[in-house]
C-alpha atoms as a PDB file:
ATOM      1  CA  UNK A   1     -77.437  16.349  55.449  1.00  0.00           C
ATOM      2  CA  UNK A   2     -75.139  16.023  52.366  1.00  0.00           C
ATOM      3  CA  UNK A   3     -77.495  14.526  50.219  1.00  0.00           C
ATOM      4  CA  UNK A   4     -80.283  16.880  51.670  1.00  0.00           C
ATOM      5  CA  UNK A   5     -77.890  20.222  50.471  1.00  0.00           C
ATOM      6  CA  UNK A   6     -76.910  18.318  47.042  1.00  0.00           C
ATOM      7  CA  UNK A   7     -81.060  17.811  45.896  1.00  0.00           C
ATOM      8  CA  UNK A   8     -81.487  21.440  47.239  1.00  0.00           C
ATOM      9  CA  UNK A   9     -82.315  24.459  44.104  1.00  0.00           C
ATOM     10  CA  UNK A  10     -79.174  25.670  42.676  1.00  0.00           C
ATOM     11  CA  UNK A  11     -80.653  28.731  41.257  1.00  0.00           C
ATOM     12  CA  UNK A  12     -78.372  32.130  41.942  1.00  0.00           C
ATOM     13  CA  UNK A  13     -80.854  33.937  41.253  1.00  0.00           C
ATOM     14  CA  UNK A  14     -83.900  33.057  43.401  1.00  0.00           C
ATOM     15  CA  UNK A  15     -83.516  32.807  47.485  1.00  0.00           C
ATOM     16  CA  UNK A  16     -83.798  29.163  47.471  1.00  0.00           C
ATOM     17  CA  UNK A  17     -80.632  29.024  45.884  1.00  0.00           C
ATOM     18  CA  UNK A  18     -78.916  29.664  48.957  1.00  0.00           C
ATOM     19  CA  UNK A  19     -78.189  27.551  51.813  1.00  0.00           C
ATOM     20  CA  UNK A  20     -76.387  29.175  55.236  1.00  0.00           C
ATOM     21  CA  UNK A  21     -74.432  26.037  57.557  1.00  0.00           C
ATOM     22  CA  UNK A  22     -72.348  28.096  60.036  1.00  0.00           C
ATOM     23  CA  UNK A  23     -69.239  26.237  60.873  1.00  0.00           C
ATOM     24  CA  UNK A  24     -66.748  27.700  62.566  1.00  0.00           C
ATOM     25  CA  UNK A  25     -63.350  26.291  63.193  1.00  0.00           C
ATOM     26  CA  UNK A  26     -63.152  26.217  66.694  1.00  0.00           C
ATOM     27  CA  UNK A  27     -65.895  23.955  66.874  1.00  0.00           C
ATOM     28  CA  UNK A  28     -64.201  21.877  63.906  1.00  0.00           C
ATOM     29  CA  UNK A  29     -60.795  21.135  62.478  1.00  0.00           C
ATOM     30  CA  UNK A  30     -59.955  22.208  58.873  1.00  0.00           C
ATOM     31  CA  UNK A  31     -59.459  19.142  57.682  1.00  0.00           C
ATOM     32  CA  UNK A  32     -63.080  18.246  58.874  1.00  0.00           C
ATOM     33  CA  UNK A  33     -64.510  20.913  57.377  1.00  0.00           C
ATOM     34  CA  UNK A  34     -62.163  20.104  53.794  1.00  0.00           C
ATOM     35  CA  UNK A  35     -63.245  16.528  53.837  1.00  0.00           C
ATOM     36  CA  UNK A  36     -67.178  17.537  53.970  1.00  0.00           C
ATOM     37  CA  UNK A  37     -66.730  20.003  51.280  1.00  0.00           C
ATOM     38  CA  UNK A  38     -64.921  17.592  49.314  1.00  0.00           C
ATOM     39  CA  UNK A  39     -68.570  15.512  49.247  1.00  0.00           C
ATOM     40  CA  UNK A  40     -70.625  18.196  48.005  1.00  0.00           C
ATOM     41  CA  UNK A  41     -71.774  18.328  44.339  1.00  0.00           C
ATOM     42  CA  UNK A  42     -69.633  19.738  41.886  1.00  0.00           C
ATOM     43  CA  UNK A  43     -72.339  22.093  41.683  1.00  0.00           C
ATOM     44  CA  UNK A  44     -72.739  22.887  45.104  1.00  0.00           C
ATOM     45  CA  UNK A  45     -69.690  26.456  45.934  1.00  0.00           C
ATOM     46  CA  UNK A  46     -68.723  26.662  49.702  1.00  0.00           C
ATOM     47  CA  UNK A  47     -67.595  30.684  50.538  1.00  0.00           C
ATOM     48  CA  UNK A  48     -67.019  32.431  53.512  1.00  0.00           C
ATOM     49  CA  UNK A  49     -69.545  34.504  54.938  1.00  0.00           C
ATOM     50  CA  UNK A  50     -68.593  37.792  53.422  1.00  0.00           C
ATOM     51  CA  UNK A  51     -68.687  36.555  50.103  1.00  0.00           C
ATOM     52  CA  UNK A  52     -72.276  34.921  50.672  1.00  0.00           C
ATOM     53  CA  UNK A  53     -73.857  37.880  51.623  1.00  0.00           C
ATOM     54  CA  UNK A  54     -72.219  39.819  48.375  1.00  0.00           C
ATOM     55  CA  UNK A  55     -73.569  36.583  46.759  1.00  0.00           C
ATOM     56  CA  UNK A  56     -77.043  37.360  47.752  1.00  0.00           C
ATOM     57  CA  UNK A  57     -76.682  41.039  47.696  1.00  0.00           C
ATOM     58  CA  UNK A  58     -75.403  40.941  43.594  1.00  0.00           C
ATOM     59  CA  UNK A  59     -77.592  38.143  42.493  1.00  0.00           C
ATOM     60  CA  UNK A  60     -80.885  39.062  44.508  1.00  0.00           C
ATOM     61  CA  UNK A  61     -81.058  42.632  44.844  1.00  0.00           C
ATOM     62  CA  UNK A  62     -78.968  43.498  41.619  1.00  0.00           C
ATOM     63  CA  UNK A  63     -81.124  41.223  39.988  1.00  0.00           C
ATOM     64  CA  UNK A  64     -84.283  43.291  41.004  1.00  0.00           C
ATOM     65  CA  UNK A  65     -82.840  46.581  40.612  1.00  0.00           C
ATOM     66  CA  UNK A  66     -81.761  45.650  36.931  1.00  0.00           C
ATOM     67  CA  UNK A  67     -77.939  45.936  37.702  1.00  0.00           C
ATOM     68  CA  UNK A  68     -75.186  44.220  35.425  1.00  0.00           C
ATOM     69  CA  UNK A  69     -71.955  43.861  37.443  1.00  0.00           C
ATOM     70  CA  UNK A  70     -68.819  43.498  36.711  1.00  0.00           C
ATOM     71  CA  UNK A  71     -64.979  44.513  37.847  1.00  0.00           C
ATOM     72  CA  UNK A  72     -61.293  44.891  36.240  1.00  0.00           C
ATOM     73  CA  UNK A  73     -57.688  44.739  37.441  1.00  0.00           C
ATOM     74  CA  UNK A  74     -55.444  45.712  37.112  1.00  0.00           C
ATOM     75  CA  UNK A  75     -56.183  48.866  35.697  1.00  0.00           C
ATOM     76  CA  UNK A  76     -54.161  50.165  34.131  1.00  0.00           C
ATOM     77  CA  UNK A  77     -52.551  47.343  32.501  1.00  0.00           C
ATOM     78  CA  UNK A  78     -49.556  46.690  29.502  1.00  0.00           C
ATOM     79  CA  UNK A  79     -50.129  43.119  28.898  1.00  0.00           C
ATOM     80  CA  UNK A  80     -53.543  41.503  30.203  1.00  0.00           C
ATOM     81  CA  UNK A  81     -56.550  43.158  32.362  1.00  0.00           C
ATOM     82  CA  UNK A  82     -59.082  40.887  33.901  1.00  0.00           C
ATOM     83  CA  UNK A  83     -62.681  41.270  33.785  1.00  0.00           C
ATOM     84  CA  UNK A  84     -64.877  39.644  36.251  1.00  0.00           C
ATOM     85  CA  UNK A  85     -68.492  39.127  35.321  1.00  0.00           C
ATOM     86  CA  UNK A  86     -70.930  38.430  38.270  1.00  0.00           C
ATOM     87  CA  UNK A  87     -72.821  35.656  36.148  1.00  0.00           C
ATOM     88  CA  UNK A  88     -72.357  32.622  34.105  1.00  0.00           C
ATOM     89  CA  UNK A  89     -70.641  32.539  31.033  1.00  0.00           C
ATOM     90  CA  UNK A  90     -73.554  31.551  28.480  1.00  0.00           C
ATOM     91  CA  UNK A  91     -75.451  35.080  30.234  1.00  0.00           C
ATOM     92  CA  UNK A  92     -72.763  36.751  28.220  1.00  0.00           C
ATOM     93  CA  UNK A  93     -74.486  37.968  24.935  1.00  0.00           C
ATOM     94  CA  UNK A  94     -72.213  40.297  23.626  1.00  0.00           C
ATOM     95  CA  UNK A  95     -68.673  41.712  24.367  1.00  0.00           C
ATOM     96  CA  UNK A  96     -67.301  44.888  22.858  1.00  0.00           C
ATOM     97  CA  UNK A  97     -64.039  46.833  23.274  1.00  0.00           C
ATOM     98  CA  UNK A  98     -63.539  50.456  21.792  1.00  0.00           C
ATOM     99  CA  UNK A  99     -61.240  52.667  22.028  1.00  0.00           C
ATOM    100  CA  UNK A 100     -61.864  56.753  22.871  1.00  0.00           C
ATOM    101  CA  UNK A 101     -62.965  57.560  19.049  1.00  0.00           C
ATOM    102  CA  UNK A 102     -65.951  54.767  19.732  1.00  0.00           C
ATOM    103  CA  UNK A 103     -64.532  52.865  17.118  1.00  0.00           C
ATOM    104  CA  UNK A 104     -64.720  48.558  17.872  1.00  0.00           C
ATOM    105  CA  UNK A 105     -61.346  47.183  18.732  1.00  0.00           C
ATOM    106  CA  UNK A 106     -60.466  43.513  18.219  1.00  0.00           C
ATOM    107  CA  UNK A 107     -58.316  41.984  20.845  1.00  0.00           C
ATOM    108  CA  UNK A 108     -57.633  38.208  21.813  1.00  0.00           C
ATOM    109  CA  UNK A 109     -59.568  37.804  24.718  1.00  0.00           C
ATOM    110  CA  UNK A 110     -60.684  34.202  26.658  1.00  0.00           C
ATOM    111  CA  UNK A 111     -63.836  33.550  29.226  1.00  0.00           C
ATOM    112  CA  UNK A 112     -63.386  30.855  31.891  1.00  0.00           C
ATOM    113  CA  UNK A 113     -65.979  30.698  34.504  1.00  0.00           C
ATOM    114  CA  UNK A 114     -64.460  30.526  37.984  1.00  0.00           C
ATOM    115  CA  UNK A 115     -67.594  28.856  39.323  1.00  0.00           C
ATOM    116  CA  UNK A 116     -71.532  28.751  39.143  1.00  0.00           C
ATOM    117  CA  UNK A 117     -71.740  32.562  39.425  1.00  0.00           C
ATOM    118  CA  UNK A 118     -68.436  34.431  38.317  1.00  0.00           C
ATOM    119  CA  UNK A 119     -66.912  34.501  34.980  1.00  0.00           C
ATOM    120  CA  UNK A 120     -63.647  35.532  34.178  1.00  0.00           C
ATOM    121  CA  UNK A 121     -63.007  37.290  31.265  1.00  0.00           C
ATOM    122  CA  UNK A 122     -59.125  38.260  30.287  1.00  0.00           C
ATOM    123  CA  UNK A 123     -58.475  40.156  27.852  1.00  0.00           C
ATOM    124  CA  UNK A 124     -54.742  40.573  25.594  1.00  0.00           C
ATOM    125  CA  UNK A 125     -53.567  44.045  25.555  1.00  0.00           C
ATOM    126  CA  UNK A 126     -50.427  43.273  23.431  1.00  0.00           C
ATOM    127  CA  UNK A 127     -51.746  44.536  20.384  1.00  0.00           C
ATOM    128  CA  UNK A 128     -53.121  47.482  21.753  1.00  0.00           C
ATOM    129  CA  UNK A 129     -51.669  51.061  21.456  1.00  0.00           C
ATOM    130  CA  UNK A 130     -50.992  53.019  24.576  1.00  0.00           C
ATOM    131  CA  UNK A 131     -54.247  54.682  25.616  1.00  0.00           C
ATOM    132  CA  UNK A 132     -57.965  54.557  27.305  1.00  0.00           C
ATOM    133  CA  UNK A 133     -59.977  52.237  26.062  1.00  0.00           C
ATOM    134  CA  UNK A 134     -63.570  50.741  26.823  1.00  0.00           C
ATOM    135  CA  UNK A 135     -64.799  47.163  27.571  1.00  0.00           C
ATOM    136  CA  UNK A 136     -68.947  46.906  27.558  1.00  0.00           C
ATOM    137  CA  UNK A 137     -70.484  43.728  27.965  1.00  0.00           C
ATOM    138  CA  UNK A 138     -74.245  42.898  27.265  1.00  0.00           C
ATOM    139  CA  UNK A 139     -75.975  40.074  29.209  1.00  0.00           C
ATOM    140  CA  UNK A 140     -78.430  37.953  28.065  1.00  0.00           C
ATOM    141  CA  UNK A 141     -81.393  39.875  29.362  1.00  0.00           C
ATOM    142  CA  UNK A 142     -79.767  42.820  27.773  1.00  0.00           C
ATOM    143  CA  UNK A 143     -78.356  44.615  30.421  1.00  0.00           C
ATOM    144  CA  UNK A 144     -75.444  46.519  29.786  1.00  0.00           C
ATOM    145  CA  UNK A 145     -71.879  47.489  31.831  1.00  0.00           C
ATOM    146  CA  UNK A 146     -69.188  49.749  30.164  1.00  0.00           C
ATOM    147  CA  UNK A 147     -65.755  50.267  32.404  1.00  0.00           C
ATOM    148  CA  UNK A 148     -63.029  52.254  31.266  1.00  0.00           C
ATOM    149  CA  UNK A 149     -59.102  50.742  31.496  1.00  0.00           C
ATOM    150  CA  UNK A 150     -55.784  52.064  30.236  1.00  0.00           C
ATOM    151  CA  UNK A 151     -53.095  49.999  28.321  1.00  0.00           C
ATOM    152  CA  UNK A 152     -50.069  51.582  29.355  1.00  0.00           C
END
């Protein structure tokens, strides 16, 4: 069944993408469980049910209803805020912070993706002044999300 799962479509974006195996541990001991996961392609991300259906719901119906997603925390911050982007990191096109006179603000900021379908992007508020500022990010089908933080 491994090997079956490993060969399957990896695609986030399409329904075959997705593979359901209920196991529950009653029926199986954590360490079970751990050691089968630990066989699994690198490529291959076990989640818990809640988090596969907001898989499916953000990468299947987003993706039809043209919806960029993407979250921050803390908010507000002093020293880093934390952007997650529901998507791979080369689907980033373009990143832009500005501040409330809409003028571009540059600001040290890193992307590390935390799997196959959820970047992380921090960003370094140190050399920020107090205030409201906003983060937009463009993907690479040119969809655009704009969220509002405050450095405080």
């Amino acid at each position: 069944m491994i090997e079956k799962i490993n060969e399957l479509p990896r695609d986030p974006y399409s329904q075959d993408g997705y593979s359901l195996i209920p196991v529950h541990n009653w029926s199986y001991s954590v360490d079970t469980i751990l050691k089968i996961v630990e066989v699994f392609d690198d490529k291959i991300n076990v989640v818990a049910p809640d988090e596969f259906l907001n898989l499916i719901k953000n990468k299947l119906i987003n993706n039809e209803e043209n919806i960029l997603e993407i979250d921050s925390y803390p908010n507000p911050s002093s020293n880093n805020i934390t952007i997650e982007f529901l998507g791979k990191p080369d689907e980033i096109n373009l990143i832009n912070l500005f501040n409330i006179r809409g003028e571009i603000i540059n600001t040290p900021y890193s992307i590390n993706p935390i799997n196959s379908y959820l970047t992380k992007i921090v960003l370094n508020l140190n050399p920020l002044n107090l205030g409201t500022y906003f983060f937009s990010l463009t993907n690479s089908i040119g969809l655009k999300e704009t969220i509002t933080f405050i450095k405080n």
